[in-house]
N, C-alpha and C. Protein backbone atom coordinates (compact mmCIF):
# COMPACT_ATOMS: atom_id res chain seq x y z
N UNK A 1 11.33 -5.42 37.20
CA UNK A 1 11.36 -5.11 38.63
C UNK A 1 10.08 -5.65 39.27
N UNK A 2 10.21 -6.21 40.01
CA UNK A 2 9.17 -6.76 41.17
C UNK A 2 8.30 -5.82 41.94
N UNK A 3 6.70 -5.97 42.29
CA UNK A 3 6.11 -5.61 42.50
C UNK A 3 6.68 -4.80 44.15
N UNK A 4 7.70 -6.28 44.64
CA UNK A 4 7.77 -5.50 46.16
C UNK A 4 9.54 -5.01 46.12
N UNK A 5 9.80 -5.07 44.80
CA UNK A 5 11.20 -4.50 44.78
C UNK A 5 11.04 -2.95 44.53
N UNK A 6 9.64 -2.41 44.03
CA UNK A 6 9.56 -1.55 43.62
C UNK A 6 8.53 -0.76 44.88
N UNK A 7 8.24 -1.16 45.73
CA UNK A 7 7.19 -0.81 47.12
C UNK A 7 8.72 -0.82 48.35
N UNK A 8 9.97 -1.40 48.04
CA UNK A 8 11.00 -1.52 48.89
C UNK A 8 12.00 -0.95 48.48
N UNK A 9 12.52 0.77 48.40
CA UNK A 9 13.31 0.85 47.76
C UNK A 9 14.71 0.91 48.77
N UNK A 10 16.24 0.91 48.38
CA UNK A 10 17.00 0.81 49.27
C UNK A 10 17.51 1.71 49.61
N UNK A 11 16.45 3.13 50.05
CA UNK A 11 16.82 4.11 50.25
C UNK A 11 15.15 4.82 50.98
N UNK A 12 15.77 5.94 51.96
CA UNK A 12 14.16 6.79 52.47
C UNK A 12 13.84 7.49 51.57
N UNK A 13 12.59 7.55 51.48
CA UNK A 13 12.34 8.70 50.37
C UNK A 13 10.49 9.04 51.19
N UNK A 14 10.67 10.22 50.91
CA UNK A 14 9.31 11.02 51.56
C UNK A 14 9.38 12.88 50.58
N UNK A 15 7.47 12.77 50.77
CA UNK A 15 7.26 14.04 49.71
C UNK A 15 6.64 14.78 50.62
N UNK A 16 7.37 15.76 51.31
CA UNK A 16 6.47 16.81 52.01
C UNK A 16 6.87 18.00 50.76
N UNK A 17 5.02 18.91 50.63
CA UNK A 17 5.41 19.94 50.13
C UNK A 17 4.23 19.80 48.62
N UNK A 18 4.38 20.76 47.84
CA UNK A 18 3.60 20.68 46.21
C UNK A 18 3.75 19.60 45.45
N UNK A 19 2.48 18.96 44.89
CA UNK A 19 3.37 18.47 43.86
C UNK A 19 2.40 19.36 42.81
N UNK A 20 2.67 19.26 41.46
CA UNK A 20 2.33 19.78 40.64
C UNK A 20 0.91 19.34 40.33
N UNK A 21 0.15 20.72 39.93
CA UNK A 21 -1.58 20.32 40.22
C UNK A 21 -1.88 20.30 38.67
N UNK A 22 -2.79 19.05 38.47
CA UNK A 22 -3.31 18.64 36.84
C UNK A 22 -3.66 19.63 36.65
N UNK A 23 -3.66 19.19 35.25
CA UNK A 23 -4.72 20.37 34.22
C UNK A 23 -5.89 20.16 34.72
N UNK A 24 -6.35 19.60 35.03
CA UNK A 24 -7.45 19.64 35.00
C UNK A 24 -8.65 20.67 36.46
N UNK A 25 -7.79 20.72 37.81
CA UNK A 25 -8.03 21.09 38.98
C UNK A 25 -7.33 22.58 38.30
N UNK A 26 -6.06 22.58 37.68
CA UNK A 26 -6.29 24.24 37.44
C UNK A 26 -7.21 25.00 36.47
N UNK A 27 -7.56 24.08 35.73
CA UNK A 27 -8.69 24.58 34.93
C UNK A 27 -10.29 24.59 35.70
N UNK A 28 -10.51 23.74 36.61
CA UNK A 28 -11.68 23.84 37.70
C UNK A 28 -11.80 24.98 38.54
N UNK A 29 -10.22 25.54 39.16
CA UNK A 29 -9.57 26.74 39.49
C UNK A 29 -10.06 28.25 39.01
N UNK A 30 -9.83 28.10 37.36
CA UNK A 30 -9.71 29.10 36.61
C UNK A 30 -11.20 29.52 36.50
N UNK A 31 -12.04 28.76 36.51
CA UNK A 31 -13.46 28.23 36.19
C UNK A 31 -14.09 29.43 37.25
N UNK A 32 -13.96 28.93 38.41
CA UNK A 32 -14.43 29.35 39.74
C UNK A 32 -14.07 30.77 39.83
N UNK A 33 -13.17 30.96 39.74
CA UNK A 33 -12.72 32.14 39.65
C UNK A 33 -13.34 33.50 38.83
N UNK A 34 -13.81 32.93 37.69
CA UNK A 34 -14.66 33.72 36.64
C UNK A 34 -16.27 33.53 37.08
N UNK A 35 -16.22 32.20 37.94
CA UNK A 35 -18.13 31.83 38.22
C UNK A 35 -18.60 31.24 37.47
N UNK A 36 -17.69 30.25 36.38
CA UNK A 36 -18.29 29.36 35.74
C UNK A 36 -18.64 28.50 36.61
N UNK A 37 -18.19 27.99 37.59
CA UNK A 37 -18.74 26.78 38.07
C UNK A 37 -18.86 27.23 39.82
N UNK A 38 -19.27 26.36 40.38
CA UNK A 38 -19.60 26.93 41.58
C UNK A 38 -18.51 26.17 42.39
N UNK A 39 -18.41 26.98 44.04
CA UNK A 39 -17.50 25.77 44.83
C UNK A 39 -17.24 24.65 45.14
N UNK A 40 -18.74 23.83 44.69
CA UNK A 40 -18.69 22.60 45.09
C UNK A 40 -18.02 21.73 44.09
N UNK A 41 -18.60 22.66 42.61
CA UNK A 41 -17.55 21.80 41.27
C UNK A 41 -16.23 21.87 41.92
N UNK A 42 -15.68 22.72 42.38
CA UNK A 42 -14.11 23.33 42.49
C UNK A 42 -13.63 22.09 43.69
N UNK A 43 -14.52 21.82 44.43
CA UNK A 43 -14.08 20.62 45.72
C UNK A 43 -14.17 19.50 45.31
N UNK A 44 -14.49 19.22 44.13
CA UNK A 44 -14.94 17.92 43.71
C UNK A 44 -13.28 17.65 43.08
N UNK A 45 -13.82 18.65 42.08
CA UNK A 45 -12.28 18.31 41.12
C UNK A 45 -11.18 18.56 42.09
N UNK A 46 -10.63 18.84 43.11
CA UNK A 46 -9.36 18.91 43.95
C UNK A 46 -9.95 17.59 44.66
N UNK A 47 -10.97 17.28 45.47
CA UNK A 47 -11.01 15.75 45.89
C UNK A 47 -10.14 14.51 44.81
N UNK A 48 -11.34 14.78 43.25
CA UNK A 48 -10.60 13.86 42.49
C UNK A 48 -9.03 14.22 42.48
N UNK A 49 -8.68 15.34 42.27
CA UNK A 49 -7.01 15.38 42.37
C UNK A 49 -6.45 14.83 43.24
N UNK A 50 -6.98 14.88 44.45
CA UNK A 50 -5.65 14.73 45.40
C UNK A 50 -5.91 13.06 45.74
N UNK A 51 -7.29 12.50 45.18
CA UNK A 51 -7.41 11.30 45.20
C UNK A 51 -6.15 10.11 44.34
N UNK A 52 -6.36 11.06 42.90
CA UNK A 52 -5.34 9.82 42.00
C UNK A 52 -3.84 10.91 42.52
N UNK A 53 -3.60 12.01 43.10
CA UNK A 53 -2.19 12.18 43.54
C UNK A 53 -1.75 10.66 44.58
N UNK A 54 -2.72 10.76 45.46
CA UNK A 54 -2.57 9.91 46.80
C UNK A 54 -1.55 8.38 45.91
N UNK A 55 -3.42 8.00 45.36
CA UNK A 55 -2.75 6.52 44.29
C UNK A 55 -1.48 7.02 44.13
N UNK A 56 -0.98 7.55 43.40
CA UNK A 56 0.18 7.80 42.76
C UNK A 56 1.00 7.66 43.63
N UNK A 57 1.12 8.26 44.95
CA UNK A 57 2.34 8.06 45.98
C UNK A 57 2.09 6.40 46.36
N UNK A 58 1.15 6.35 46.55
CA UNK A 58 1.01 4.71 47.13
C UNK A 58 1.27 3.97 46.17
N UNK A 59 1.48 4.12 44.96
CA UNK A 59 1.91 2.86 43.66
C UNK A 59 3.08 2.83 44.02
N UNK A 60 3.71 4.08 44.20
CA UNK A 60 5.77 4.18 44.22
C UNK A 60 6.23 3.35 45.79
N UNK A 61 4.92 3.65 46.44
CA UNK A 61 5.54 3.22 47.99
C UNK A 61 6.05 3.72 48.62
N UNK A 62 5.47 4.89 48.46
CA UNK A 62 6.02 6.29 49.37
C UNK A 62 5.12 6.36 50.70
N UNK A 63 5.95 5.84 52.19
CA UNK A 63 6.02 6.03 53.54
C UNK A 63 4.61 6.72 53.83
N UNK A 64 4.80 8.26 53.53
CA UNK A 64 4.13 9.03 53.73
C UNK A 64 3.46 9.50 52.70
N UNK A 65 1.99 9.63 52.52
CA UNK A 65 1.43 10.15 51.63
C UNK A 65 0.42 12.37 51.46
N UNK A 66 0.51 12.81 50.72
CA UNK A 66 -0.06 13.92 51.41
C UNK A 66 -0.94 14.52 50.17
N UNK A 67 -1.56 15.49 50.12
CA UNK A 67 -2.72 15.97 49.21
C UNK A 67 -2.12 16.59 48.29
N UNK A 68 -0.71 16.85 48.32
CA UNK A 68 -0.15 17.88 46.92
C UNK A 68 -0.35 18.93 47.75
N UNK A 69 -1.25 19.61 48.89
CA UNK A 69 -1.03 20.75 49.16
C UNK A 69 -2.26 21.35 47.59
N UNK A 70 -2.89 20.28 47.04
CA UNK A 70 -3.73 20.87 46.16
C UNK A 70 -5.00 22.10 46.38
N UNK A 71 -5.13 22.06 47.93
CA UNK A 71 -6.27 23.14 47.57
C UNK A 71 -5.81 24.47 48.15
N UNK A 72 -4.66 24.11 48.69
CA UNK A 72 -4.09 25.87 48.75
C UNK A 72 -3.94 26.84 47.60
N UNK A 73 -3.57 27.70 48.10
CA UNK A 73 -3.46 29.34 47.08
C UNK A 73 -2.23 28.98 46.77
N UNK A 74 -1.46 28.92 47.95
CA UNK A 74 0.23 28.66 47.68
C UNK A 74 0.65 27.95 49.15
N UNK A 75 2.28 27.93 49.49
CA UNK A 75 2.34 27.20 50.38
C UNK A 75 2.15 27.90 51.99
N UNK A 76 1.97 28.84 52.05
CA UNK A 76 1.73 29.63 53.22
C UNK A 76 0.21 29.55 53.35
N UNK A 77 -0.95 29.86 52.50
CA UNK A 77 -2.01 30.04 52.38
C UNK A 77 -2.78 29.38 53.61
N UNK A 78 -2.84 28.44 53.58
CA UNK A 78 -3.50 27.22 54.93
C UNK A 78 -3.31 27.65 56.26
N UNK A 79 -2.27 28.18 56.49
CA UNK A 79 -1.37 28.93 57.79
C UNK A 79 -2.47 29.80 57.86
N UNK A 80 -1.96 30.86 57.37
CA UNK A 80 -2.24 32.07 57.03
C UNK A 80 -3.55 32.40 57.38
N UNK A 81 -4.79 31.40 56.24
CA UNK A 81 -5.88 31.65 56.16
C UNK A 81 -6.28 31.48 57.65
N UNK A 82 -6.25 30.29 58.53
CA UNK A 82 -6.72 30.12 59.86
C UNK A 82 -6.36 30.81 60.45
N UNK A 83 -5.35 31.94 60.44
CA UNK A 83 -5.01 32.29 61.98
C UNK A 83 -5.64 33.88 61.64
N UNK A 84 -6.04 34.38 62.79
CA UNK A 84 -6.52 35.80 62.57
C UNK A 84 -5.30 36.75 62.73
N UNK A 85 -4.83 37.77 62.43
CA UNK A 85 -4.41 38.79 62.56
C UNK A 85 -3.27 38.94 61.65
N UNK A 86 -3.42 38.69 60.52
CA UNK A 86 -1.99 38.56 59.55
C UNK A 86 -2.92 39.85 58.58
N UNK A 87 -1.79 40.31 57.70
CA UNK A 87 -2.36 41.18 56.97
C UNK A 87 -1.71 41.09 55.55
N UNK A 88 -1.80 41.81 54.32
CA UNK A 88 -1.12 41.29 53.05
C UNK A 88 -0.35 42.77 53.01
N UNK A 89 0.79 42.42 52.22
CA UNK A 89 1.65 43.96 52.15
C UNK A 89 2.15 43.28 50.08
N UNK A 90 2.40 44.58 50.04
CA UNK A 90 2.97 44.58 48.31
C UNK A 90 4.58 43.39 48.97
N UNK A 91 4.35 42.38 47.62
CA UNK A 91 5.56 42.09 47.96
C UNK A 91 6.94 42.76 47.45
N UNK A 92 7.78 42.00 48.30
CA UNK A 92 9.38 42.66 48.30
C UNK A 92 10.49 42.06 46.64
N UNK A 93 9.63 40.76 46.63
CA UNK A 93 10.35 40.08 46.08
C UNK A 93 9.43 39.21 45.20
N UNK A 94 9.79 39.15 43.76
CA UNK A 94 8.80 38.82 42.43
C UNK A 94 9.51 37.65 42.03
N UNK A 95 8.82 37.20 40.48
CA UNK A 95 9.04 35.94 39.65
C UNK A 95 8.84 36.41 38.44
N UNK A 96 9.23 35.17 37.80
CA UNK A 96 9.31 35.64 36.09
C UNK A 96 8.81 34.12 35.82
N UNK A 97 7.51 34.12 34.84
CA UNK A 97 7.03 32.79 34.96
C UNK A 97 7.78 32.57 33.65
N UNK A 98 7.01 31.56 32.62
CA UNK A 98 7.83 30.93 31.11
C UNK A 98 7.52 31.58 30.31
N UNK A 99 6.72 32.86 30.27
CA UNK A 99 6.62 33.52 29.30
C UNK A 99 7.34 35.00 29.49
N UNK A 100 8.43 34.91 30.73
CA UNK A 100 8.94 36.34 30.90
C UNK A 100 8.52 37.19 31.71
N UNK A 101 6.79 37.49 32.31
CA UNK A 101 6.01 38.71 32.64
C UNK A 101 6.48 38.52 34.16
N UNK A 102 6.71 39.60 34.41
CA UNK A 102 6.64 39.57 36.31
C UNK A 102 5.73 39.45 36.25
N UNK A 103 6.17 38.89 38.21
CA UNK A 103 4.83 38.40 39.24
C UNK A 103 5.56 38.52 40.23
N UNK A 104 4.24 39.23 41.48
CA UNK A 104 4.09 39.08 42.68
C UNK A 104 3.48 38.51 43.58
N UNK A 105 3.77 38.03 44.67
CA UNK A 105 2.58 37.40 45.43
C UNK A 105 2.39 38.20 46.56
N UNK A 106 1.32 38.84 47.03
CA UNK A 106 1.12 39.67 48.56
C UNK A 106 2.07 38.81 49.42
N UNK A 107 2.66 39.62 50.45
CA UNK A 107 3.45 39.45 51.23
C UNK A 107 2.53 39.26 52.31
N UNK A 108 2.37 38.10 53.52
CA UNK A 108 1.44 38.10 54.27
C UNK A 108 2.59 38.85 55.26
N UNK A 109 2.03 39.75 56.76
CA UNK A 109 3.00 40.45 58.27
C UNK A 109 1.54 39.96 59.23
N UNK A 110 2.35 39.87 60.54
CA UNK A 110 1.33 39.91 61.64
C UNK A 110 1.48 41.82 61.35
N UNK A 111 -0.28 41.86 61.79
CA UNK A 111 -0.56 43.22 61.66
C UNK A 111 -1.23 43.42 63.00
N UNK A 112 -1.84 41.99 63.59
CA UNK A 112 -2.36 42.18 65.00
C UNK A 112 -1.79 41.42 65.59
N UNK A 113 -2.22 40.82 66.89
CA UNK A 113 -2.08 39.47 67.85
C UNK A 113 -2.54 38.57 66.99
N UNK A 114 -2.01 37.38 66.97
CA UNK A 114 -2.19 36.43 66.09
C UNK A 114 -2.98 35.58 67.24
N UNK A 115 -4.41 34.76 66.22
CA UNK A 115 -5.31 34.16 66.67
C UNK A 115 -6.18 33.02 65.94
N UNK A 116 -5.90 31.99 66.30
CA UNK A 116 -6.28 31.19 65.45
C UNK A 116 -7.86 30.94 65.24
N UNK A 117 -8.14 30.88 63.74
CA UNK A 117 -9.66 31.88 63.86
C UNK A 117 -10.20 30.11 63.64
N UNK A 118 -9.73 28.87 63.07
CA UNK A 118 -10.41 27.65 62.83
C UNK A 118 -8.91 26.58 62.77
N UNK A 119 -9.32 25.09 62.70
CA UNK A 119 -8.40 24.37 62.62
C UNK A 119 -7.37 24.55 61.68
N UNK A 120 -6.11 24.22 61.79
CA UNK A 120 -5.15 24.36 60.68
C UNK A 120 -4.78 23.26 60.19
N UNK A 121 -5.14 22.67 58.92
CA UNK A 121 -4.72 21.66 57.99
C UNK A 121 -5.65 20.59 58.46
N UNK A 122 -6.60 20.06 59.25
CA UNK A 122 -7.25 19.55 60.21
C UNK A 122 -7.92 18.62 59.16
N UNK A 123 -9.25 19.93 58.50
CA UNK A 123 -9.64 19.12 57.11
C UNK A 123 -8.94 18.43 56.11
N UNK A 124 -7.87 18.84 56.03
CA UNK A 124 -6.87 18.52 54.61
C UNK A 124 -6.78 17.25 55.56
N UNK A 125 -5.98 17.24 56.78
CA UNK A 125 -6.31 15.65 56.80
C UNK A 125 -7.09 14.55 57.38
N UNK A 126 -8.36 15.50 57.65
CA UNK A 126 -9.01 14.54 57.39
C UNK A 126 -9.63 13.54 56.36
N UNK A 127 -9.67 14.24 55.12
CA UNK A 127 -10.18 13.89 54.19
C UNK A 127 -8.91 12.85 53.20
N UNK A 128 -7.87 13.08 54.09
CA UNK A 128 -6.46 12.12 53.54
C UNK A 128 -6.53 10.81 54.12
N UNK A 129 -7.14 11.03 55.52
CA UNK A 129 -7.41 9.40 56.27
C UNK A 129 -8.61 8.97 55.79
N UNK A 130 -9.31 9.82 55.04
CA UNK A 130 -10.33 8.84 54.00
C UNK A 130 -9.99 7.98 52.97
N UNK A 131 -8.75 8.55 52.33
CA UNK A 131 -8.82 7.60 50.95
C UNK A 131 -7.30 7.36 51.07
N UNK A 132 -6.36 7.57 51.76
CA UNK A 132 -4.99 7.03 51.80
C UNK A 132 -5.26 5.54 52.46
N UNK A 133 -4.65 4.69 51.52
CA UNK A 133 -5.19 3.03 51.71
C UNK A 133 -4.04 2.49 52.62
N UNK A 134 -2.23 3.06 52.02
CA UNK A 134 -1.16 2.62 52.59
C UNK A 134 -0.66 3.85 53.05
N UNK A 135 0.52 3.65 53.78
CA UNK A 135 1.30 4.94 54.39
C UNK A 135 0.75 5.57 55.07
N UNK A 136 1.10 6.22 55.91
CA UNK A 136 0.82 7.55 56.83
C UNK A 136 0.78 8.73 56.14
N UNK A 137 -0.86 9.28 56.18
CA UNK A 137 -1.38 10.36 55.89
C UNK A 137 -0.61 11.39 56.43
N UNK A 138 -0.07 12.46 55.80
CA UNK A 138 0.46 13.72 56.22
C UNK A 138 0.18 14.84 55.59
N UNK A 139 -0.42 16.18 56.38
CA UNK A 139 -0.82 17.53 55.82
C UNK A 139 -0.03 18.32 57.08
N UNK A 140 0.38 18.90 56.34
CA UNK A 140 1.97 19.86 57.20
C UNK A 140 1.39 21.10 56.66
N UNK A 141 1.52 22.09 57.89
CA UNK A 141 2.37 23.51 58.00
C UNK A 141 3.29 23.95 57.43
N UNK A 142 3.82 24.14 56.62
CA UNK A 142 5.09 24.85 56.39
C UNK A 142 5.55 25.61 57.19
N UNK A 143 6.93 25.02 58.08
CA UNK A 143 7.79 25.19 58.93
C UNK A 143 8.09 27.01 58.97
N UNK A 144 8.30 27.68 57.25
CA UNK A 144 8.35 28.91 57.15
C UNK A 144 6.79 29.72 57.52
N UNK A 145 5.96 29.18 57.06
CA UNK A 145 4.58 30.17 57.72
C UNK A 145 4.55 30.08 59.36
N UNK A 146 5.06 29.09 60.01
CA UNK A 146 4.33 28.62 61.28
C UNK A 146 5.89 29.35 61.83
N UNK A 147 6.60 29.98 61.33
CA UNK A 147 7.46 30.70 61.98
C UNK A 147 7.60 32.53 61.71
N UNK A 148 6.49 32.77 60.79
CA UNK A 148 6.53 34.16 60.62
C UNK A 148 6.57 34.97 61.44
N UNK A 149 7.23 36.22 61.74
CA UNK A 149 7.45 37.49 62.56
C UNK A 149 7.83 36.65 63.91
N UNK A 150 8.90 35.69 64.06
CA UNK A 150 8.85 35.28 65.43
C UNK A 150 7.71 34.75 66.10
N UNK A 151 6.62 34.30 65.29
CA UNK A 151 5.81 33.51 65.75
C UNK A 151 6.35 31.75 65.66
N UNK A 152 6.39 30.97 67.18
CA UNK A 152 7.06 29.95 66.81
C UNK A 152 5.68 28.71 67.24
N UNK A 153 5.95 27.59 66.57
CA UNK A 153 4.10 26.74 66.25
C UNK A 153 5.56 25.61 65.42
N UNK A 154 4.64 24.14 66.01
CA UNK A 154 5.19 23.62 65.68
C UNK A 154 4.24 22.68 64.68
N UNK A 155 5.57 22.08 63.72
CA UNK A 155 4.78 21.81 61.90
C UNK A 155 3.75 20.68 63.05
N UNK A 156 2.73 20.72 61.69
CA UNK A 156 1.92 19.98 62.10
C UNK A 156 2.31 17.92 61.78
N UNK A 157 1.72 17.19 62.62
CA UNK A 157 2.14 15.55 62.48
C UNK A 157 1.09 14.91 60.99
N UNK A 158 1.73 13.36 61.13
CA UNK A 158 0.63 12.94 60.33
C UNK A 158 -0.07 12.18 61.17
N UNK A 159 -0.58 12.87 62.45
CA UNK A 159 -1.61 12.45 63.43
C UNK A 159 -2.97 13.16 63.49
N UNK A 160 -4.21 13.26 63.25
CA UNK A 160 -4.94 13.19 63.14
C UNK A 160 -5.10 13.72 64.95
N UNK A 161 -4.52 13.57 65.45
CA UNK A 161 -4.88 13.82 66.90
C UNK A 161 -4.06 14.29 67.54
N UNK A 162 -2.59 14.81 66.72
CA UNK A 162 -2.30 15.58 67.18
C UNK A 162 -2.55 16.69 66.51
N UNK A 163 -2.94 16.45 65.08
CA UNK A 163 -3.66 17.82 64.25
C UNK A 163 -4.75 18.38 64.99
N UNK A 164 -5.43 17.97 65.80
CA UNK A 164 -6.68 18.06 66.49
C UNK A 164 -5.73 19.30 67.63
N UNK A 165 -5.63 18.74 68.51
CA UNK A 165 -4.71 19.20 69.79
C UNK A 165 -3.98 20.65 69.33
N UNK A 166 -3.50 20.77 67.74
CA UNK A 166 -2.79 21.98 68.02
C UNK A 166 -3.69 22.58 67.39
N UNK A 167 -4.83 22.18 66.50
CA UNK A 167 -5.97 23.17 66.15
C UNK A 167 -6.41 23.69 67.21
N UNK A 168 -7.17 22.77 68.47
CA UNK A 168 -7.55 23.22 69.99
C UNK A 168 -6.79 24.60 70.23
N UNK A 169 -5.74 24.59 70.06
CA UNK A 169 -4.55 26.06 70.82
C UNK A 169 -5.34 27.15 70.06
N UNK A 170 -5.91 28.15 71.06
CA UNK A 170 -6.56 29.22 70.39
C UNK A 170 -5.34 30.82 70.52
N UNK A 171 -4.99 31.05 70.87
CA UNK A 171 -3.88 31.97 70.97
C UNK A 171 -2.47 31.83 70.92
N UNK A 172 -1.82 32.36 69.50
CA UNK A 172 -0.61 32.27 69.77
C UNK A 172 0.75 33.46 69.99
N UNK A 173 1.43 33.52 70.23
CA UNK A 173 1.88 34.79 70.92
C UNK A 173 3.64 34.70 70.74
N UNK A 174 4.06 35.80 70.54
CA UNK A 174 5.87 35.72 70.18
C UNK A 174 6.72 35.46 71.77
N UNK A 175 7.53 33.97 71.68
CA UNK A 175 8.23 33.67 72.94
C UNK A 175 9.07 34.76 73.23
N UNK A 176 9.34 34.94 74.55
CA UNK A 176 10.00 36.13 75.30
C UNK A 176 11.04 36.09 74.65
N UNK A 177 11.91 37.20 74.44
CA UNK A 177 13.01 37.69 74.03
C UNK A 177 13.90 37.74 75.21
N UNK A 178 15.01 37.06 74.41
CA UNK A 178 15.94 36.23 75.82
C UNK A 178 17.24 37.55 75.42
N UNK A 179 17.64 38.19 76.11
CA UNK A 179 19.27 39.23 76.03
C UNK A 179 20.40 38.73 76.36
């Protein structure tokens, strides 16, 4: 297969969302967590990650390129963390990882007025229009966080300026209830 048969495929294809994080950034993870290493080790190794993720989308010739979503907690987390007034509740609903054991993840609720306390995803892409060589850089919202409790926010672009513009929006508030 040819270099541009394989950069042209005859079909769309785009990766919004996780991809699976190396051993190596979850072990940088695990690290931090205990205080073996400090935050800056922990930013380094997710830089290098999301650096050879990037390569990786740009070898296949994937349109759009994005960070893996590598330095979140999970996929809500990024949302979540910027905006002020959310709160964590026991969750409703668990997992069973490969070894069998339940798991939960806190359930994030608006508990106040929701307020956006810093940019959302802003950094993530900025630091994507650093080293994404081909394709359009993209760091998204998840459509489900940016719609919690009837809060409605729209996903974020792979614009850099319009990431800017909806970071700017400092208050967000539930649209009127129509009868």
């Amino acid at each position: 297969m040819s270099a541009q048969a394989k950069k042209s495929p005859p079909f769309r294809a785009e990766h919004i969302g996780s991809f699976v994080r190396p051993e190596s950034l979850l072990n940088a993870a695990r690290a931090r967590k205990t205080g073996t290493i400090a935050d800056e080790a922990l930013r380094q190794a997710a830089d290098q990650a999301i650096t050879d993720i990037v390569r990786f989308q740009e070898s296949v010739g994937m349109p759009s390129v994005t960070d893996g979503e590598f330095r979140r907690r999970s996929w809500s987390a990024g949302f979540i963390d910027a905006v002020d007034g959310f709160g964590l509740r026991e969750a409703t609903l668990g997992f069973r990882d490969e070894q069998g054991t339940r798991g939960a993840l806190p359930s994030p609720y608006a508990r106040a007025r929701l307020h956006r306390a810093r940019g959302i995803a802003v950094d993530e892409l900025r630091f994507l229009h650093g080293v994404v060589t081909t394709g359009v850089p993209v760091a998204c919202v998840a459509r489900r966080a940016a719609a919690v409790d009837g809060l409605q926010v729209e996903t974020m672009t792979s614009s850099l300026s319009a990431a800017s513009s909806f970071a700017a929006s400092s208050t967000f508030s539930r649209p009127p209830i129509s009868t």
